[in-house]
C-alpha atoms as a PDB file:
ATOM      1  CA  UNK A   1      -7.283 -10.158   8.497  1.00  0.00           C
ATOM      2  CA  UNK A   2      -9.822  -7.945   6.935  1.00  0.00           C
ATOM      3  CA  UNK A   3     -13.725  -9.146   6.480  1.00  0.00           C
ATOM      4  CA  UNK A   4     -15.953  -7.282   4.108  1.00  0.00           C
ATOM      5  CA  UNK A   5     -18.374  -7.490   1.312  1.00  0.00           C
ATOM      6  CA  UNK A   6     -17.849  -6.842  -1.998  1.00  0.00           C
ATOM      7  CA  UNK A   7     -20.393  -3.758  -1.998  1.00  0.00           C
ATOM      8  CA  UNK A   8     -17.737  -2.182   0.069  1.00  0.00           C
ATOM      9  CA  UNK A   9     -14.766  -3.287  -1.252  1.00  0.00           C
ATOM     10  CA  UNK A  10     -13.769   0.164  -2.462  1.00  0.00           C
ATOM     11  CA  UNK A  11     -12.835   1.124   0.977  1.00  0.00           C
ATOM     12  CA  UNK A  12      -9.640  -0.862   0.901  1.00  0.00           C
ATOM     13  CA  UNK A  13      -8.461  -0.403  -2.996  1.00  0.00           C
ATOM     14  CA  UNK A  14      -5.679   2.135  -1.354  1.00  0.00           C
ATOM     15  CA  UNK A  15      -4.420  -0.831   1.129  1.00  0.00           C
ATOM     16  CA  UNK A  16      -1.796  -1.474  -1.820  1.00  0.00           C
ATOM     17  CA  UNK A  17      -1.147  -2.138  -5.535  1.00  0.00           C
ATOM     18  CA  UNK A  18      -1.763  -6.137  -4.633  1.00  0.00           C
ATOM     19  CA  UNK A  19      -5.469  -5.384  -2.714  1.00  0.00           C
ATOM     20  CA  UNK A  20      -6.515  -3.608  -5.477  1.00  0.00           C
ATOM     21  CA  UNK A  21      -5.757  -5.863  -8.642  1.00  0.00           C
ATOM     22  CA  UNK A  22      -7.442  -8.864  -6.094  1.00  0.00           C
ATOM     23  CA  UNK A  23     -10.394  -6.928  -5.337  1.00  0.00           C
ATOM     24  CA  UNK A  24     -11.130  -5.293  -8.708  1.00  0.00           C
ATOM     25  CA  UNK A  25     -10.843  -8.162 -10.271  1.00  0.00           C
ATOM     26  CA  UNK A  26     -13.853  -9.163  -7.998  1.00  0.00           C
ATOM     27  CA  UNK A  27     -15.858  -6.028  -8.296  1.00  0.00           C
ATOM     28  CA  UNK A  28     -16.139  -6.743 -11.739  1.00  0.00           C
ATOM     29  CA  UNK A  29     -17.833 -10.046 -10.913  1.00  0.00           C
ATOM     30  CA  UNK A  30     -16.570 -11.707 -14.507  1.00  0.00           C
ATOM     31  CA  UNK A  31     -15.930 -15.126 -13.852  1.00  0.00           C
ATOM     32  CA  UNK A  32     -16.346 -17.115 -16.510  1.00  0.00           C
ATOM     33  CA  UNK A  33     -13.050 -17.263 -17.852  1.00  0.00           C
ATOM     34  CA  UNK A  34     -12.025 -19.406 -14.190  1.00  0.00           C
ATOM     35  CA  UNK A  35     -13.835 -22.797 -15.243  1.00  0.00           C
ATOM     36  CA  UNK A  36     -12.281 -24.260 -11.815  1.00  0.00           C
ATOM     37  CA  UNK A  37      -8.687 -23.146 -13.175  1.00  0.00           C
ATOM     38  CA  UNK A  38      -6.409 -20.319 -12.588  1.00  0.00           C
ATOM     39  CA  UNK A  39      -6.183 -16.997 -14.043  1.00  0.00           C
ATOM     40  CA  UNK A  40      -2.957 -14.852 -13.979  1.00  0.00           C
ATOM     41  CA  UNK A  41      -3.739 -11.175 -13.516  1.00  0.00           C
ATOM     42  CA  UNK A  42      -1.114  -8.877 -12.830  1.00  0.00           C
ATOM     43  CA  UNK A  43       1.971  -8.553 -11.124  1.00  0.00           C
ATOM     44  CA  UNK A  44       2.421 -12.500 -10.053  1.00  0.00           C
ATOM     45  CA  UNK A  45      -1.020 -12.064  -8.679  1.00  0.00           C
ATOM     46  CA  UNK A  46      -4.080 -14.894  -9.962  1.00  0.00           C
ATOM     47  CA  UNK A  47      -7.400 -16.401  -8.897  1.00  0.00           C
ATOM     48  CA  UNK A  48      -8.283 -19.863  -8.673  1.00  0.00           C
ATOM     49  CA  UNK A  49     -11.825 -20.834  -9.202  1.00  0.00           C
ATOM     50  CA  UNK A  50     -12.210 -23.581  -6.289  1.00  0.00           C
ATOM     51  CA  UNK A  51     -14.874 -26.273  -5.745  1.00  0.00           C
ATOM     52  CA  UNK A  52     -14.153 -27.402  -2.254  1.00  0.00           C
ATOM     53  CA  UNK A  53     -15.471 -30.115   0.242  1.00  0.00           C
ATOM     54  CA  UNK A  54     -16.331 -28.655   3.168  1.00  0.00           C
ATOM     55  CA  UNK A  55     -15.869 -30.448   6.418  1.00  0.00           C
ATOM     56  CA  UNK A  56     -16.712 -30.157  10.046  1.00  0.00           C
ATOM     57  CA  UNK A  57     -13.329 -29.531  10.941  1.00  0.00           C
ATOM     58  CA  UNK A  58      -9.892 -28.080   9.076  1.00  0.00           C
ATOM     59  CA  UNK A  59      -6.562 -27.355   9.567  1.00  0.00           C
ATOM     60  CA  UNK A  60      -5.116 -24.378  10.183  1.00  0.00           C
ATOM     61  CA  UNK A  61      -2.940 -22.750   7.071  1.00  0.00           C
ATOM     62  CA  UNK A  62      -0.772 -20.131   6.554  1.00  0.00           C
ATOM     63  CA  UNK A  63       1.541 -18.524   3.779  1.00  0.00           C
ATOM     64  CA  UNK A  64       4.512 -16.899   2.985  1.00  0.00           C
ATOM     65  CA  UNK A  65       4.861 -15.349  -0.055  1.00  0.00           C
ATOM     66  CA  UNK A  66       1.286 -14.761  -0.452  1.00  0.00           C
ATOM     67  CA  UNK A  67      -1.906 -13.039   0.731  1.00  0.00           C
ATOM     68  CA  UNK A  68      -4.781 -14.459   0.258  1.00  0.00           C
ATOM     69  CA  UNK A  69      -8.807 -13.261  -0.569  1.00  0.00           C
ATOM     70  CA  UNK A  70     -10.960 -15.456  -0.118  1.00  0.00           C
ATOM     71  CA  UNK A  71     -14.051 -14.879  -1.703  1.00  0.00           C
ATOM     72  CA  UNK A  72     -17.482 -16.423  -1.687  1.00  0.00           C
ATOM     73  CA  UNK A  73     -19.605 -16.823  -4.327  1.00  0.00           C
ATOM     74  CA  UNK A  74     -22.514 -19.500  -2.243  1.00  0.00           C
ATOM     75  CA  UNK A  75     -23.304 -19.874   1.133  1.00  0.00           C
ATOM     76  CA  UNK A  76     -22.190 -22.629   3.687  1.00  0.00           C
ATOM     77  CA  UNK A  77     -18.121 -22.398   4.164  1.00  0.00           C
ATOM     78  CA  UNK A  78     -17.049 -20.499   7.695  1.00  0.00           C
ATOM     79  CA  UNK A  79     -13.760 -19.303   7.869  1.00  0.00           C
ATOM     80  CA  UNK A  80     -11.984 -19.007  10.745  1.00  0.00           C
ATOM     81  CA  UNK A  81      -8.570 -16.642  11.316  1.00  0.00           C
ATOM     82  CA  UNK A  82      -6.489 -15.865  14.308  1.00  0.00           C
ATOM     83  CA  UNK A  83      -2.862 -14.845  14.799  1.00  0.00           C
ATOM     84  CA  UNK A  84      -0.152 -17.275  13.413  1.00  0.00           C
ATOM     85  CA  UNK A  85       1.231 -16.980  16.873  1.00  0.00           C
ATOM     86  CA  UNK A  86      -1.729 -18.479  18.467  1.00  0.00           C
ATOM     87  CA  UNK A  87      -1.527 -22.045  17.050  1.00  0.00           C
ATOM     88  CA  UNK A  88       1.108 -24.575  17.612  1.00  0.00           C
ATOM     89  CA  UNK A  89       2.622 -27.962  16.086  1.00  0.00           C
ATOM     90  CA  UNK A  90       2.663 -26.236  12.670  1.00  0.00           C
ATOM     91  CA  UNK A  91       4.115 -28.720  10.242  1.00  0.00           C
ATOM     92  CA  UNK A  92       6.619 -28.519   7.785  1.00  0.00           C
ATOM     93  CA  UNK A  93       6.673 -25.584   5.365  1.00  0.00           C
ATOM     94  CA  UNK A  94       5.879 -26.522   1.708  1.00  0.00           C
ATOM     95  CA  UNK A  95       8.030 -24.330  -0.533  1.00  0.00           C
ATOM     96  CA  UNK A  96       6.258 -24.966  -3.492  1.00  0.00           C
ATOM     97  CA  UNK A  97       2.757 -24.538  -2.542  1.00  0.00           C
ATOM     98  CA  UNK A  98       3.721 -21.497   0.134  1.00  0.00           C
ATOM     99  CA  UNK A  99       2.197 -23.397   2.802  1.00  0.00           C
ATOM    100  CA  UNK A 100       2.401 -24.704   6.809  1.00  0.00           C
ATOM    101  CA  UNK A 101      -0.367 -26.636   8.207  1.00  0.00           C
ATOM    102  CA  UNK A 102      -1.101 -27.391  11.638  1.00  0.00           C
ATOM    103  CA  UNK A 103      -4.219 -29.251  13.541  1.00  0.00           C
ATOM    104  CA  UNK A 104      -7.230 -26.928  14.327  1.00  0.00           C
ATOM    105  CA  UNK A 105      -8.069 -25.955  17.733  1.00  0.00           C
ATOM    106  CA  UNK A 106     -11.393 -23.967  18.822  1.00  0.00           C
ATOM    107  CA  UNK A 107      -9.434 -20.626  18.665  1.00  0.00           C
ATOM    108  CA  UNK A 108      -9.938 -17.807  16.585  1.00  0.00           C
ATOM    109  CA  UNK A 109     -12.713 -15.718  14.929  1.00  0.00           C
ATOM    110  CA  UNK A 110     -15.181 -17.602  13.180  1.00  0.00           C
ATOM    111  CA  UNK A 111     -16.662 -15.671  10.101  1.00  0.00           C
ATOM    112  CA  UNK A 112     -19.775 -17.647   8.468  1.00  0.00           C
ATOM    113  CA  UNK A 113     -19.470 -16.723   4.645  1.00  0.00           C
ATOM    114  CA  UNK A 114     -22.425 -14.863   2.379  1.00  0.00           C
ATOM    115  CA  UNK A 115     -22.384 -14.521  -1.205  1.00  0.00           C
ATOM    116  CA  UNK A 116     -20.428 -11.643  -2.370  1.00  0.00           C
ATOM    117  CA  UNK A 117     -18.537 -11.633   1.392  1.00  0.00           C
ATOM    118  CA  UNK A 118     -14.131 -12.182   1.288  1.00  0.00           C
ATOM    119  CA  UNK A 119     -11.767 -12.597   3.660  1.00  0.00           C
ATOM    120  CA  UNK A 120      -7.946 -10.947   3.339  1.00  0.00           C
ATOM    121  CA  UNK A 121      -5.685 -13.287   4.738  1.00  0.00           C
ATOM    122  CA  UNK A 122      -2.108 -11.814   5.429  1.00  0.00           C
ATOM    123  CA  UNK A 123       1.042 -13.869   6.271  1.00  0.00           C
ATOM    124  CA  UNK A 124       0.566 -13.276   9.973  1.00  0.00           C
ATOM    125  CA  UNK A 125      -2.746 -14.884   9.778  1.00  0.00           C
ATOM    126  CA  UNK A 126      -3.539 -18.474  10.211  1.00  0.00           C
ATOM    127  CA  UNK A 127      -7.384 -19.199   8.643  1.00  0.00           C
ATOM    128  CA  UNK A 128      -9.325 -22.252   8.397  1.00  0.00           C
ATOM    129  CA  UNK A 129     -10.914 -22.397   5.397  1.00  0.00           C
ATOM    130  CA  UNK A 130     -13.765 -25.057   4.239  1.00  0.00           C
ATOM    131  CA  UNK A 131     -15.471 -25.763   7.579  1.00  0.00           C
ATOM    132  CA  UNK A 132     -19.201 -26.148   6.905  1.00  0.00           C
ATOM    133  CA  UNK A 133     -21.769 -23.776   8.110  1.00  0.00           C
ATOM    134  CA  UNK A 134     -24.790 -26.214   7.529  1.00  0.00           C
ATOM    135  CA  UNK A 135     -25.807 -29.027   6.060  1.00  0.00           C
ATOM    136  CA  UNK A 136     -24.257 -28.530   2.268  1.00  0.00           C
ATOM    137  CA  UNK A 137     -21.003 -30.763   1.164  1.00  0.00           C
ATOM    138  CA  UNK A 138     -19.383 -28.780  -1.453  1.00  0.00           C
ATOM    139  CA  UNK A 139     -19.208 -25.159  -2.774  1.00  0.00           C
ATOM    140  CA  UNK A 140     -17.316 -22.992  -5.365  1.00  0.00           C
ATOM    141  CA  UNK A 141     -15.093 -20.254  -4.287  1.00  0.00           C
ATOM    142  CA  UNK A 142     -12.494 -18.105  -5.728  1.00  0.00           C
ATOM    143  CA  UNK A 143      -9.777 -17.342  -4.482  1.00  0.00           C
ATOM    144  CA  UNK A 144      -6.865 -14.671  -5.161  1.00  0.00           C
ATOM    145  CA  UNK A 145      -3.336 -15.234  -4.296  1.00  0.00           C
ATOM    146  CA  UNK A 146      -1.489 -12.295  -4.317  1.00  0.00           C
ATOM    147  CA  UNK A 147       2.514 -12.285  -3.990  1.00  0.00           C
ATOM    148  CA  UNK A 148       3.388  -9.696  -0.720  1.00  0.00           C
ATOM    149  CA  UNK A 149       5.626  -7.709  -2.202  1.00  0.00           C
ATOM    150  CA  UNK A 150       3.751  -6.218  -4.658  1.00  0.00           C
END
């Protein structure tokens, strides 16, 4: 897992070919053309433009054949992460969507979300994402999926 804000993001552009096309894509900041859908970029990589509901409690999650940044455009979402290892009763994993979920448990680092702030999720990272941080319901977020290979 790797925290940051965008204002640094340049630190990590050399983490690999994927890390970079995610997190220039952000720097740029040109968002417009997500409209709550999904844009391709390059290499199998593509950001979603997500309006989630946030709740007091999630599930943990965790992918295969993708890494995920997480990015926050409005405050209120924490986002918790902590070793895949760490968390039991996963359930089955969804081919399709690239995903395992299992029931949360107090565990983990809990990272409370600022505009402009992302998360890297790896494969060997379970996260929580869309736990409130306050009073507010909803939010829009974007977030890249990037395939691990590349």
């Amino acid at each position: 897992m790797i925290y940051g804000n965008i204002s640094q993001a340049g630190n990590y552009l050399g983490l690999g070919r994927g890390i970079r096309i995610g997190l220039e894509y952000l720097i740029k900041g040109e968002f417009a053309d997500l409209e709550a859908g999904k844009k391709e970029l390059e290499e199998g990589a593509y950001a979603m433009c997500n309006v989630l509901e946030l709740k007091e409690k999630g599930l943990w999650e965790a992918h295969r054949r993708y890494l995920d940044i997480h990015f926050c455009l409005e405050e209120g979402e924490t986002i918790s992460c902590v070793e895949i290892d760490r968390v039991e009763n996963w359930g089955d994993y969804d081919e399709e969507k690239d995903c395992m979920l299992a029931p949360g448990l107090e565990e983990g680092v809990k990272i409370p979300m600022k505009p402009g702030d992302f998360v890297i999720v790896f494969p060997e990272d379970a996260h929580m994402p869309g736990v409130a941080a306050g009073e507010k319901n909803t939010l829009s977020k974007i977030i890249i999926k990037i395939p691990v290979e590349v």
